[in-house]
PDB file of N, CA and C in Angstrom:
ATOM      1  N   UNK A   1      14.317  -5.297 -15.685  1.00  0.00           N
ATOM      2  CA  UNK A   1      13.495  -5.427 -14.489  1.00  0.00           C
ATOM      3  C   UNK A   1      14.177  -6.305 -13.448  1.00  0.00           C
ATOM      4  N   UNK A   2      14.812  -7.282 -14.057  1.00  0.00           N
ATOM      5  CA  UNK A   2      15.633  -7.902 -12.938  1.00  0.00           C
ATOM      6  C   UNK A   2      16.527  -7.449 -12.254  1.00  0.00           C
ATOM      7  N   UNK A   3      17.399  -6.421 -12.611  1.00  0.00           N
ATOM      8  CA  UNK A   3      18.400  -5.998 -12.097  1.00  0.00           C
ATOM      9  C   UNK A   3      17.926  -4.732 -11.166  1.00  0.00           C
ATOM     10  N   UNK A   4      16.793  -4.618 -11.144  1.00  0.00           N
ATOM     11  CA  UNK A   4      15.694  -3.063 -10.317  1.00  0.00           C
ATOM     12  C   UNK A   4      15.085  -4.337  -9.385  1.00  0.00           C
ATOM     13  N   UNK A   5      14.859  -5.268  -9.687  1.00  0.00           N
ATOM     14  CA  UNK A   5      14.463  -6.498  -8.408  1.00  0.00           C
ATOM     15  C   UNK A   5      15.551  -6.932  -7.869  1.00  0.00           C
ATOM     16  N   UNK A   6      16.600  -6.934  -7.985  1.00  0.00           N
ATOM     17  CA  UNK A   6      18.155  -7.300  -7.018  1.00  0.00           C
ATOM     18  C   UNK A   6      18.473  -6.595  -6.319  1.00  0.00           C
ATOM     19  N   UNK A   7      18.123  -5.042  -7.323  1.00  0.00           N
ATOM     20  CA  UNK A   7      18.774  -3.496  -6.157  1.00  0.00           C
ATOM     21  C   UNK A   7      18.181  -3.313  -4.803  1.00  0.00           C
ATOM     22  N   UNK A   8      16.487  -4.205  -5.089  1.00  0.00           N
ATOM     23  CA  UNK A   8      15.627  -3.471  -3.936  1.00  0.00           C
ATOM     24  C   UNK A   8      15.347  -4.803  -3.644  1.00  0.00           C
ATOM     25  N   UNK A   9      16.070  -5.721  -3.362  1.00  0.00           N
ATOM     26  CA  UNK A   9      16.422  -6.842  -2.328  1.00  0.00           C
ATOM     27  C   UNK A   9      17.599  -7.305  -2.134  1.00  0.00           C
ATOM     28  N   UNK A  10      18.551  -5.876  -2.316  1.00  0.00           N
ATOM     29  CA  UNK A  10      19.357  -5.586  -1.406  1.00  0.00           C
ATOM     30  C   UNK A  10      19.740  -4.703  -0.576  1.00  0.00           C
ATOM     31  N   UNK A  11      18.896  -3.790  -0.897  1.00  0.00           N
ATOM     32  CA  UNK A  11      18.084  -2.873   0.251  1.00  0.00           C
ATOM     33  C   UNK A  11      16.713  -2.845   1.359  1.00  0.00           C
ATOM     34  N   UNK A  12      17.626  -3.342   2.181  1.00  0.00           N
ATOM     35  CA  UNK A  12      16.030  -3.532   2.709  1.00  0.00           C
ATOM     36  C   UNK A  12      15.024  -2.917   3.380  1.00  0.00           C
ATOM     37  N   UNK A  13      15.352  -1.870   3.561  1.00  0.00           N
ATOM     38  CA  UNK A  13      15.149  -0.345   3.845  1.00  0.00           C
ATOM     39  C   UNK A  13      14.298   0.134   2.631  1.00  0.00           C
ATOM     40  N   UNK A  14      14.447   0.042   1.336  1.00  0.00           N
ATOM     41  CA  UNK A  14      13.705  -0.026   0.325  1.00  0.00           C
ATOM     42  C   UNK A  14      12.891  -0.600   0.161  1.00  0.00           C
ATOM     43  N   UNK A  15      12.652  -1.700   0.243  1.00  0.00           N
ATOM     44  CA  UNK A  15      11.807  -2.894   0.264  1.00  0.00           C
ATOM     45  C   UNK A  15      11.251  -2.754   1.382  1.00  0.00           C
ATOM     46  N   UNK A  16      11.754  -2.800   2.131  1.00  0.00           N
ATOM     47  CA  UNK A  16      10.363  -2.555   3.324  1.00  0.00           C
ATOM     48  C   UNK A  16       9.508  -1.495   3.582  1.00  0.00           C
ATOM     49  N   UNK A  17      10.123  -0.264   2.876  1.00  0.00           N
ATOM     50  CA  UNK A  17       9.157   1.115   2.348  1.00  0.00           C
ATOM     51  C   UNK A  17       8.159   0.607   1.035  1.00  0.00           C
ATOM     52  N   UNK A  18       8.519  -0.068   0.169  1.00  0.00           N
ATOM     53  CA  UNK A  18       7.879  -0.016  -0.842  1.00  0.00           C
ATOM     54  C   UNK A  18       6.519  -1.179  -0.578  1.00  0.00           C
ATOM     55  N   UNK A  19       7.023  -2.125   0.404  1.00  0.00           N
ATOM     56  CA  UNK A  19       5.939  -2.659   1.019  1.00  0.00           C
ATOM     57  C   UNK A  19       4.597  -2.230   1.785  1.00  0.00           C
ATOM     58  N   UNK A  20       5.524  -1.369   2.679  1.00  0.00           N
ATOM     59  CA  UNK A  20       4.280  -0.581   3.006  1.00  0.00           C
ATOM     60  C   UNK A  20       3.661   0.182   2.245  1.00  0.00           C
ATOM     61  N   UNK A  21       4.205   0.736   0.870  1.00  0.00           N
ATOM     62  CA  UNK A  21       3.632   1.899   0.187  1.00  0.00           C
ATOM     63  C   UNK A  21       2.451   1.353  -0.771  1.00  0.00           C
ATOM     64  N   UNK A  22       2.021  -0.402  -0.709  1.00  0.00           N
ATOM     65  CA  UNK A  22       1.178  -0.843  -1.460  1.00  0.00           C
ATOM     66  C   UNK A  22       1.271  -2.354  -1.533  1.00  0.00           C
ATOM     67  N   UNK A  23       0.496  -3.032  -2.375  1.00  0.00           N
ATOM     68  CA  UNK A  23       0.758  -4.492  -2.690  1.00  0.00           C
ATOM     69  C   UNK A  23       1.779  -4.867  -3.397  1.00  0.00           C
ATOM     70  N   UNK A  24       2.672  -5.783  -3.223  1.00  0.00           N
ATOM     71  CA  UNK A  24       3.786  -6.240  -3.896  1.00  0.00           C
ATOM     72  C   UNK A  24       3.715  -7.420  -4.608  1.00  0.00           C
ATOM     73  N   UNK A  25       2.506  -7.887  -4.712  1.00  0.00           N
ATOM     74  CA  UNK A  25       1.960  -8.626  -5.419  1.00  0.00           C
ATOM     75  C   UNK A  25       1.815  -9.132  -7.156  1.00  0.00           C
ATOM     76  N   UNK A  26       1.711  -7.669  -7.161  1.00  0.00           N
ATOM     77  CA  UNK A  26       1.589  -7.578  -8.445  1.00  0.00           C
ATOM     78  C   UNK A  26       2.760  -7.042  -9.185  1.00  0.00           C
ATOM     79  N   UNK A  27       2.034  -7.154 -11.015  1.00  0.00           N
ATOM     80  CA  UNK A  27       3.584  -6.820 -11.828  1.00  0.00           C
ATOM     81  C   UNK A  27       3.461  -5.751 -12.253  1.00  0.00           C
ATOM     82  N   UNK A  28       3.797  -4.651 -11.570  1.00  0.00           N
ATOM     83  CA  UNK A  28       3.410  -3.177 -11.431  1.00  0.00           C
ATOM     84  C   UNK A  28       3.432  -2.729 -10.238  1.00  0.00           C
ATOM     85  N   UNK A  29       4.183  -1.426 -10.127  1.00  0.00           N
ATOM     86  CA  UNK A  29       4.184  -0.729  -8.962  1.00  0.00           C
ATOM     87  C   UNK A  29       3.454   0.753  -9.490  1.00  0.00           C
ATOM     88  N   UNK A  30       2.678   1.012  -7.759  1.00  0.00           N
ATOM     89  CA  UNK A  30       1.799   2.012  -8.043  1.00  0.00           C
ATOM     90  C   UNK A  30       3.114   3.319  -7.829  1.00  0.00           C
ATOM     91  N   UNK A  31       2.242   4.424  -7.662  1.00  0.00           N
ATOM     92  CA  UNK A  31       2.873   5.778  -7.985  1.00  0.00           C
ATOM     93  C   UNK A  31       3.215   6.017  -6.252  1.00  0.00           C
ATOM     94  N   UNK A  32       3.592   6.185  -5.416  1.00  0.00           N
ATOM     95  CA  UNK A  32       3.949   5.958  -4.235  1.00  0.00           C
ATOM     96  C   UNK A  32       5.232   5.136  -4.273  1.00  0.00           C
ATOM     97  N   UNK A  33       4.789   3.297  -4.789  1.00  0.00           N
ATOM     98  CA  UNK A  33       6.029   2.806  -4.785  1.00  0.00           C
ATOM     99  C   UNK A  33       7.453   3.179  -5.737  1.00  0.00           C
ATOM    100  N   UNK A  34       6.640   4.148  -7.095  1.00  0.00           N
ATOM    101  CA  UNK A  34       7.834   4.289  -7.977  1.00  0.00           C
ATOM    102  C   UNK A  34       8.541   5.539  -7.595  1.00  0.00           C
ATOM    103  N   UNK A  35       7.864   6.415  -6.773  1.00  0.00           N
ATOM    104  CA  UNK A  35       8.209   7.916  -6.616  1.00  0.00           C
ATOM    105  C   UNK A  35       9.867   7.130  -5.469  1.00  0.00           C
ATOM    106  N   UNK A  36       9.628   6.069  -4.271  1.00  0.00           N
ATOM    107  CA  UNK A  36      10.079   5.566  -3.716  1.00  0.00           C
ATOM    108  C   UNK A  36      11.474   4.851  -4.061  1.00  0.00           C
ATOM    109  N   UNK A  37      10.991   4.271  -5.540  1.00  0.00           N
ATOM    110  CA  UNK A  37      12.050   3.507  -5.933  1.00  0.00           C
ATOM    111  C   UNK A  37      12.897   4.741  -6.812  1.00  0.00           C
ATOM    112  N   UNK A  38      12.768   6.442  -7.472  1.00  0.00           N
ATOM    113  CA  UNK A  38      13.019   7.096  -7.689  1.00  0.00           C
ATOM    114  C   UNK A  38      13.792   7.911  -7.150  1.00  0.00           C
ATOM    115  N   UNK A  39      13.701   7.842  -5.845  1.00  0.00           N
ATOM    116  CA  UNK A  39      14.722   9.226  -4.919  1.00  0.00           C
ATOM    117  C   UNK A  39      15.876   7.919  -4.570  1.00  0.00           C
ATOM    118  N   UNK A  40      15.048   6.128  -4.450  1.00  0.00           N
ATOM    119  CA  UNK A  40      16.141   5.732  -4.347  1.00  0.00           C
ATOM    120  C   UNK A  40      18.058   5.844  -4.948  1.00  0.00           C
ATOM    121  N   UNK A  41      17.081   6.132  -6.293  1.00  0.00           N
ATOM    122  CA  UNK A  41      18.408   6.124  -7.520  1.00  0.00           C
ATOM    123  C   UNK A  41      18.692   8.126  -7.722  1.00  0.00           C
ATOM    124  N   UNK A  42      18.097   8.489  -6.881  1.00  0.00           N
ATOM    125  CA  UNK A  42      18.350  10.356  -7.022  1.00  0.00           C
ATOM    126  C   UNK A  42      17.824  10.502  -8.752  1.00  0.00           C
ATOM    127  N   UNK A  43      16.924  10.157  -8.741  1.00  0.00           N
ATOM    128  CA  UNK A  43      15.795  10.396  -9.999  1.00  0.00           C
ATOM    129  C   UNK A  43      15.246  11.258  -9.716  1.00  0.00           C
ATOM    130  N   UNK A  44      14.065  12.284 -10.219  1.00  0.00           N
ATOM    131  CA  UNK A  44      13.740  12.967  -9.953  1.00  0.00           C
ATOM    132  C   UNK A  44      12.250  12.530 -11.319  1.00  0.00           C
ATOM    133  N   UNK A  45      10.982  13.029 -10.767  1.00  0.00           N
ATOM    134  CA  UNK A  45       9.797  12.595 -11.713  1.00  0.00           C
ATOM    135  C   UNK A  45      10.100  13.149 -12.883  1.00  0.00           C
ATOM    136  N   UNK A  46      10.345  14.184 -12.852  1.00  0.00           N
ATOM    137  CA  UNK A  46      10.373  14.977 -14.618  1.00  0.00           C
ATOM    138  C   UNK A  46      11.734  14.215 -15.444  1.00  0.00           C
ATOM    139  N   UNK A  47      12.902  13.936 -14.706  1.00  0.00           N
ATOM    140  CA  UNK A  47      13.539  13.337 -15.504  1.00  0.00           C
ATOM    141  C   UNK A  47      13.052  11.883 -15.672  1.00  0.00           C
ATOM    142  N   UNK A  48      12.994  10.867 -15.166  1.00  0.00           N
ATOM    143  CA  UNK A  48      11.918   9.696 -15.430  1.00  0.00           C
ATOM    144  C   UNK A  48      10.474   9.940 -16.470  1.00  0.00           C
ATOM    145  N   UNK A  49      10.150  10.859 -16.506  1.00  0.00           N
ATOM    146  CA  UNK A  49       8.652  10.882 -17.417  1.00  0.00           C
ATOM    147  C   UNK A  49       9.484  11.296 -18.471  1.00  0.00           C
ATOM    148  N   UNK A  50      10.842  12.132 -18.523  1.00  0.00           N
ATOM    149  CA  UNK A  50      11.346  12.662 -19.810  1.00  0.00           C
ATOM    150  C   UNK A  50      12.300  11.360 -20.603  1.00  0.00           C
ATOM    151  N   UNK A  51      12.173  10.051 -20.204  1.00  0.00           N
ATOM    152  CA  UNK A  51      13.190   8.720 -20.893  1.00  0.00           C
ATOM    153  C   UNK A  51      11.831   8.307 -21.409  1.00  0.00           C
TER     154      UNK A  51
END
């Protein structure tokens, strides 16, 4: 988890999408912010639900 919190505060283009996409508050990101943090890395949902 730390090293997925370095990537996306060093993007800030990321981080500032994923901000708007919800509260950052918390220890959990909703489905908006992960779909977000997903195309970041050229993930795709079915391969992520398939690990």
């Amino acid at each position: 988890m730390q090293q997925l919190r370095n990537e996306i505060d060093v993007c800030p283009a990321l981080k500032q999408q994923i901000e708007l996409a919800g509260n950052t508050k918390r220890h959990y990101y909703n489905k908006q912010q992960l779909l977000l943090i997903l195309e970041h890395f050229c993930i795709t949902l079915e391969e992520f639900e398939q690990l």
